[in-house]
N, C-alpha and C. Protein backbone atom coordinates (compact mmCIF):
# COMPACT_ATOMS: atom_id res chain seq x y z
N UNK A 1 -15.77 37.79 45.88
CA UNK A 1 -15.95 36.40 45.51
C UNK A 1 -17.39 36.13 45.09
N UNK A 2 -18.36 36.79 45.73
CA UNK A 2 -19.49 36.70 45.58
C UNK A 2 -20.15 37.03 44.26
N UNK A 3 -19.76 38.03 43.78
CA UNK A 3 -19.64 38.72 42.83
C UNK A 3 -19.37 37.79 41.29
N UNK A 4 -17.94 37.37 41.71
CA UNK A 4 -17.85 36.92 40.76
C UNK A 4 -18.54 35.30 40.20
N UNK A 5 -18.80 34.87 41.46
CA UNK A 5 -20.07 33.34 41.51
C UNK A 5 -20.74 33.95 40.79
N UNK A 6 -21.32 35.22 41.15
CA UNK A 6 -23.38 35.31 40.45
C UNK A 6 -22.44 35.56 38.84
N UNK A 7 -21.40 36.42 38.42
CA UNK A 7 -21.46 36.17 37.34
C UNK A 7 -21.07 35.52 36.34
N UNK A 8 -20.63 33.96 37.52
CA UNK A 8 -19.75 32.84 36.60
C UNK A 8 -21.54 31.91 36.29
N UNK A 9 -22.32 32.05 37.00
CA UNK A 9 -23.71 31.64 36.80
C UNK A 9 -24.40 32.05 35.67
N UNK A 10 -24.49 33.50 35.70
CA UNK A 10 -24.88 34.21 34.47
C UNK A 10 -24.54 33.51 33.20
N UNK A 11 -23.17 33.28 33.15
CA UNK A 11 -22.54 32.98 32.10
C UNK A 11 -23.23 32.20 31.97
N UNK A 12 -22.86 30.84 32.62
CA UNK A 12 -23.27 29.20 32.35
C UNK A 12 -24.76 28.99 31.88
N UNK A 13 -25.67 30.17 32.72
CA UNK A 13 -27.21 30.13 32.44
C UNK A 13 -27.52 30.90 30.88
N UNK A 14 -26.45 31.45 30.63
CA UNK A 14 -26.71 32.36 28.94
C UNK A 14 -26.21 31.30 28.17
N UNK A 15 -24.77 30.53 28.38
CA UNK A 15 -24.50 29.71 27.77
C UNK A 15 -25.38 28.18 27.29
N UNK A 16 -26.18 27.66 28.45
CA UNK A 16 -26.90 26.39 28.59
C UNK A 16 -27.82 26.74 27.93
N UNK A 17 -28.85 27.80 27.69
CA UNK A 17 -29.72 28.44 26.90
C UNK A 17 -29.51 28.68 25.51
N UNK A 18 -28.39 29.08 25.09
CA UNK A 18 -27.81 29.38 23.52
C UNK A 18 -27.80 27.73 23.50
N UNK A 19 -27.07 27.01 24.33
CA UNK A 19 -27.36 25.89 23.57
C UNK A 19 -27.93 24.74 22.86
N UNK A 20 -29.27 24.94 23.75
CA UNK A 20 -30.46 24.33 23.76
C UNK A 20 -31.22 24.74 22.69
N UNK A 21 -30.71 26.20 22.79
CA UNK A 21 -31.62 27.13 21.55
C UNK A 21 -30.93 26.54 19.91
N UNK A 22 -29.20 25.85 20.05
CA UNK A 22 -28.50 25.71 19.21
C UNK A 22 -29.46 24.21 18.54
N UNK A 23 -29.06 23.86 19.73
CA UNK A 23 -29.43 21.91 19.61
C UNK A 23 -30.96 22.45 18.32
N UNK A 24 -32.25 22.70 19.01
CA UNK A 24 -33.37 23.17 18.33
C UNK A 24 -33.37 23.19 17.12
N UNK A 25 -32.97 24.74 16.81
CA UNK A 25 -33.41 25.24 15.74
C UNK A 25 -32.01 25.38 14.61
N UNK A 26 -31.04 24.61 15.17
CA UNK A 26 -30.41 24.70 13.75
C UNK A 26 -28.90 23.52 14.10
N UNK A 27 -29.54 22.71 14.15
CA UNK A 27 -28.97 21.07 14.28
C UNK A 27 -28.39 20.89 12.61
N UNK A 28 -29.17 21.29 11.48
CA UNK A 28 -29.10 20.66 10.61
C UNK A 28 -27.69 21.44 10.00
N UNK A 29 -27.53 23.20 10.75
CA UNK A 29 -26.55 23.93 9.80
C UNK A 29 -25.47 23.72 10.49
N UNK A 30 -25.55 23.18 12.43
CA UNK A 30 -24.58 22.85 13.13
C UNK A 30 -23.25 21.98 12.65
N UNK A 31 -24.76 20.69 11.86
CA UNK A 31 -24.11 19.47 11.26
C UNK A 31 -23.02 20.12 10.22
N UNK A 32 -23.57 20.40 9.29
CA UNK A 32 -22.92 21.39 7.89
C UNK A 32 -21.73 21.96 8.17
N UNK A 33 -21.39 22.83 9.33
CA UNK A 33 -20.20 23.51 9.51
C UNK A 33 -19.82 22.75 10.16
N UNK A 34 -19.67 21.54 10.76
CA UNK A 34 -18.60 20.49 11.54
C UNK A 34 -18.22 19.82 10.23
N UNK A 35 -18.97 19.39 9.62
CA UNK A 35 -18.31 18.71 8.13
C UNK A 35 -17.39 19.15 7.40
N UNK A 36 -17.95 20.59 7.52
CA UNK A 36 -16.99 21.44 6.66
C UNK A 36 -15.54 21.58 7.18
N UNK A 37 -15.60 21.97 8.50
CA UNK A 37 -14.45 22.18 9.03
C UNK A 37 -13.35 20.82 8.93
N UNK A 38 -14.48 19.48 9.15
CA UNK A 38 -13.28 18.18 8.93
C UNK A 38 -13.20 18.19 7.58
N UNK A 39 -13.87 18.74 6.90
CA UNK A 39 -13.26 18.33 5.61
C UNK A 39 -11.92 19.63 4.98
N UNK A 40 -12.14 20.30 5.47
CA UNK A 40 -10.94 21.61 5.25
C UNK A 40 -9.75 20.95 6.23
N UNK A 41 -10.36 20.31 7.18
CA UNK A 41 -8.53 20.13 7.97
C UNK A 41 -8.25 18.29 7.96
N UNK A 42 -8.09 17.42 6.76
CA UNK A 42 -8.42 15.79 7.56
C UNK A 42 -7.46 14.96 7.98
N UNK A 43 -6.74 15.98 8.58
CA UNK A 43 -5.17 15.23 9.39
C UNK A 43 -5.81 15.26 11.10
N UNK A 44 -7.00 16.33 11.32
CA UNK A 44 -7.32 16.26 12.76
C UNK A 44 -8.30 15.56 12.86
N UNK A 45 -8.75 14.09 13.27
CA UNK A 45 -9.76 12.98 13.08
C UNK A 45 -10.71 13.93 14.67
N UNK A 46 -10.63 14.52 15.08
CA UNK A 46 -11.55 15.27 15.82
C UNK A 46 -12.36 16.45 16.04
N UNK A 47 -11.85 16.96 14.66
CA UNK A 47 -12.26 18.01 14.65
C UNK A 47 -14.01 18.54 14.17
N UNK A 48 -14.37 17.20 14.06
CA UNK A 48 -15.84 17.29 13.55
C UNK A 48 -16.92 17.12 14.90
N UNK A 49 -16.65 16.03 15.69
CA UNK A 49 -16.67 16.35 16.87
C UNK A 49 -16.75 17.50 18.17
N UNK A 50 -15.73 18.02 17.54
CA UNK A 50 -15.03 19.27 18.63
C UNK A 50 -16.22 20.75 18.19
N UNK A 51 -15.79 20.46 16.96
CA UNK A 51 -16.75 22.29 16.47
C UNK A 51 -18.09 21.74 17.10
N UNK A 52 -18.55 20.42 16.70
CA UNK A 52 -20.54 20.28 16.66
C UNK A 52 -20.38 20.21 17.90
N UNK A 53 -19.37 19.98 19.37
CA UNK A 53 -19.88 19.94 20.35
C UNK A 53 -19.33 21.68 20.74
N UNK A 54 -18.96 22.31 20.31
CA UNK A 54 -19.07 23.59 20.98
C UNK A 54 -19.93 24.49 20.09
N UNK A 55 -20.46 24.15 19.48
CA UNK A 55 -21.66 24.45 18.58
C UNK A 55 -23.08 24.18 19.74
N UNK A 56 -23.15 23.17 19.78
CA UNK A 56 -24.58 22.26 20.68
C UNK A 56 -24.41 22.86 22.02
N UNK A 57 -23.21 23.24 22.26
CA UNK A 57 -23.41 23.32 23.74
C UNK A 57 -23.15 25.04 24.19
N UNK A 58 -23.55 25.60 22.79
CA UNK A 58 -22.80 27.59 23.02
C UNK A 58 -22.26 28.32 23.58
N UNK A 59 -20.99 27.44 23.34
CA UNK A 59 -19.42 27.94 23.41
C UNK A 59 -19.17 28.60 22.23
N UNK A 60 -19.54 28.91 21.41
CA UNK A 60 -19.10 29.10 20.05
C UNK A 60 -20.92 30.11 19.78
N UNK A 61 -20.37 30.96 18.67
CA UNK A 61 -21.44 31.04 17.62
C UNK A 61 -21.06 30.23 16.32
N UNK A 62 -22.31 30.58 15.43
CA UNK A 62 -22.20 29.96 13.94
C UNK A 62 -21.17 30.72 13.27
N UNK A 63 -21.24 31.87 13.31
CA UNK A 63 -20.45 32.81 12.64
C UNK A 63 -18.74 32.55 13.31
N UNK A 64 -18.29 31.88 14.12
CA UNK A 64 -17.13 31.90 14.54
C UNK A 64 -16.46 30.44 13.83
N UNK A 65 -17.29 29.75 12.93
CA UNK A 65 -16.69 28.95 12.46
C UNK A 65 -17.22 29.38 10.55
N UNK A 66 -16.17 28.84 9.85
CA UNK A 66 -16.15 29.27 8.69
C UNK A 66 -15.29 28.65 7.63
N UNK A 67 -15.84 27.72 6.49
CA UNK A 67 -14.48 27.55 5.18
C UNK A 67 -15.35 27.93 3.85
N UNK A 68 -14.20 28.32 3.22
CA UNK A 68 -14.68 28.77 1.86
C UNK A 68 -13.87 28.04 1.05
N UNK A 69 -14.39 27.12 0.01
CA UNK A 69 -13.58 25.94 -0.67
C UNK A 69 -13.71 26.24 -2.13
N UNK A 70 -12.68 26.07 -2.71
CA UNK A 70 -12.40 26.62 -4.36
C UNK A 70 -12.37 25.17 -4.92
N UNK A 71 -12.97 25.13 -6.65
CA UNK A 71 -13.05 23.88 -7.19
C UNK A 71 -12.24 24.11 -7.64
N UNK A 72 -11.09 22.95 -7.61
CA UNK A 72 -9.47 22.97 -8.85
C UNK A 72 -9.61 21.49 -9.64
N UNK A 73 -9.00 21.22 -10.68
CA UNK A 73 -8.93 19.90 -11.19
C UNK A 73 -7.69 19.71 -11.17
N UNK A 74 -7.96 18.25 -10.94
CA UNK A 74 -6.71 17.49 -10.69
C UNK A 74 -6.01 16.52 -11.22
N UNK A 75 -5.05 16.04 -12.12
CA UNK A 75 -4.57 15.16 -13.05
C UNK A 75 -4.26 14.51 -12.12
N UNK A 76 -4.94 13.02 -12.92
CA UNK A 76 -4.24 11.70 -12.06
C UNK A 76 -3.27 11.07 -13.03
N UNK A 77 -2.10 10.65 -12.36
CA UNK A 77 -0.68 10.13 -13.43
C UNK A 77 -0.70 8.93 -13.06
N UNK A 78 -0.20 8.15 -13.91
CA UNK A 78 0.60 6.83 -13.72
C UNK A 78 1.52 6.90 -13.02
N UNK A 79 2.63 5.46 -12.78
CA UNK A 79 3.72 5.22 -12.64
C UNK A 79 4.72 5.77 -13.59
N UNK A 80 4.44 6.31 -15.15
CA UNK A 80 5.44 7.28 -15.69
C UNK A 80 4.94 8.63 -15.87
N UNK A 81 4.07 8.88 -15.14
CA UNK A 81 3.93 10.39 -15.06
C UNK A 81 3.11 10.64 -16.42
N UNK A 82 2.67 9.94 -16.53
CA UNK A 82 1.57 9.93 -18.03
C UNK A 82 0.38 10.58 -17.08
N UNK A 83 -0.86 11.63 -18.19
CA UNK A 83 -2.10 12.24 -17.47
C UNK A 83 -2.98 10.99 -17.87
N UNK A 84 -3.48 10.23 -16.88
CA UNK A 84 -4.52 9.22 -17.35
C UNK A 84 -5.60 9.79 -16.87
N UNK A 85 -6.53 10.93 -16.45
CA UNK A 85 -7.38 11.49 -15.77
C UNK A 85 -7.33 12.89 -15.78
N UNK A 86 -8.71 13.36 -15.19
CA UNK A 86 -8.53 14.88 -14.18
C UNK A 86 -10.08 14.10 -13.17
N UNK A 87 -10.15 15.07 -12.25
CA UNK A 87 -10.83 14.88 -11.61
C UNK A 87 -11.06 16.25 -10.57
N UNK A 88 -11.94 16.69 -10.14
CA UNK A 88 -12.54 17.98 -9.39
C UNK A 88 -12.61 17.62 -7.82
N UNK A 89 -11.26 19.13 -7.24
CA UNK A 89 -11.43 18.36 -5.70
C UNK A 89 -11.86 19.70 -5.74
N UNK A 90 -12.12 20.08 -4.05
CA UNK A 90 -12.37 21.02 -3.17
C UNK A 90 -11.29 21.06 -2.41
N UNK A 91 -10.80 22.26 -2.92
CA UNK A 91 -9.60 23.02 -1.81
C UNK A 91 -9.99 24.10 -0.85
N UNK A 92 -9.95 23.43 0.70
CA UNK A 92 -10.31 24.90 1.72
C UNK A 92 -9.21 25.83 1.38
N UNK A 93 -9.76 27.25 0.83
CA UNK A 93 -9.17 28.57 0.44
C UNK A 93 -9.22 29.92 1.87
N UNK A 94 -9.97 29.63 2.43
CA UNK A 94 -10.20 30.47 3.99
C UNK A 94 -11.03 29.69 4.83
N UNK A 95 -9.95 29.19 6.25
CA UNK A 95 -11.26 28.56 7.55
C UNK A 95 -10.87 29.48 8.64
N UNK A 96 -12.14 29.89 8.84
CA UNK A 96 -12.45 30.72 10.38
C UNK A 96 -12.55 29.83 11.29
N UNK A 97 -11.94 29.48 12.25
CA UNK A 97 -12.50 28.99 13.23
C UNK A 97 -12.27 29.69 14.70
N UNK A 98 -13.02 28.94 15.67
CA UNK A 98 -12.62 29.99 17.06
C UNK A 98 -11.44 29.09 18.03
């Protein structure tokens, strides 16, 4: 039992450290891949939330989250199916996440 305390500590003390180290020095790319991820999935209204807090708090690495988004154009129609438009979305094509 003992054993396994000192190395449920370990953990928490490597973990609280990555995170602090997260918060620091890379807040700005934290931000970036939580965006990304809500914007690849926007049926889950939490998911921007969820990654930046297991991001901040190093549960996660950077590398365990991931989207790669392809530009497609997109015809906008009328009510008879007439092309009155195109317009350029971003389609997530691969998301890593953990």
């Amino acid at each position: 039992v003992e054993v396994e305390t000192a190395r449920s500590e370990v953990f928490l003390d490597h973990t609280h450290r990555k995170g602090a180290y997260n918060k620091k020095n890379n807040a700005a790319l934290i931000r970036q891949t939580a965006l990304d991820q809500a914007k690849a999935d926007p049926n889950d209204p939490f998911t921007f939330a969820r990654v930046k807090t297991h991001l901040e708090n190093g549960l996660c690495n950077l590398d365990d989250y991931g989207v790669t988004f392809k530009r497609v154009s997109v015809d906008l129609l009328n009510f008879s199916d007439q092309v009155i438009g195109r317009k350029m979305a971003d389609v997530p094509m691969k998301i890593r996440r953990a």
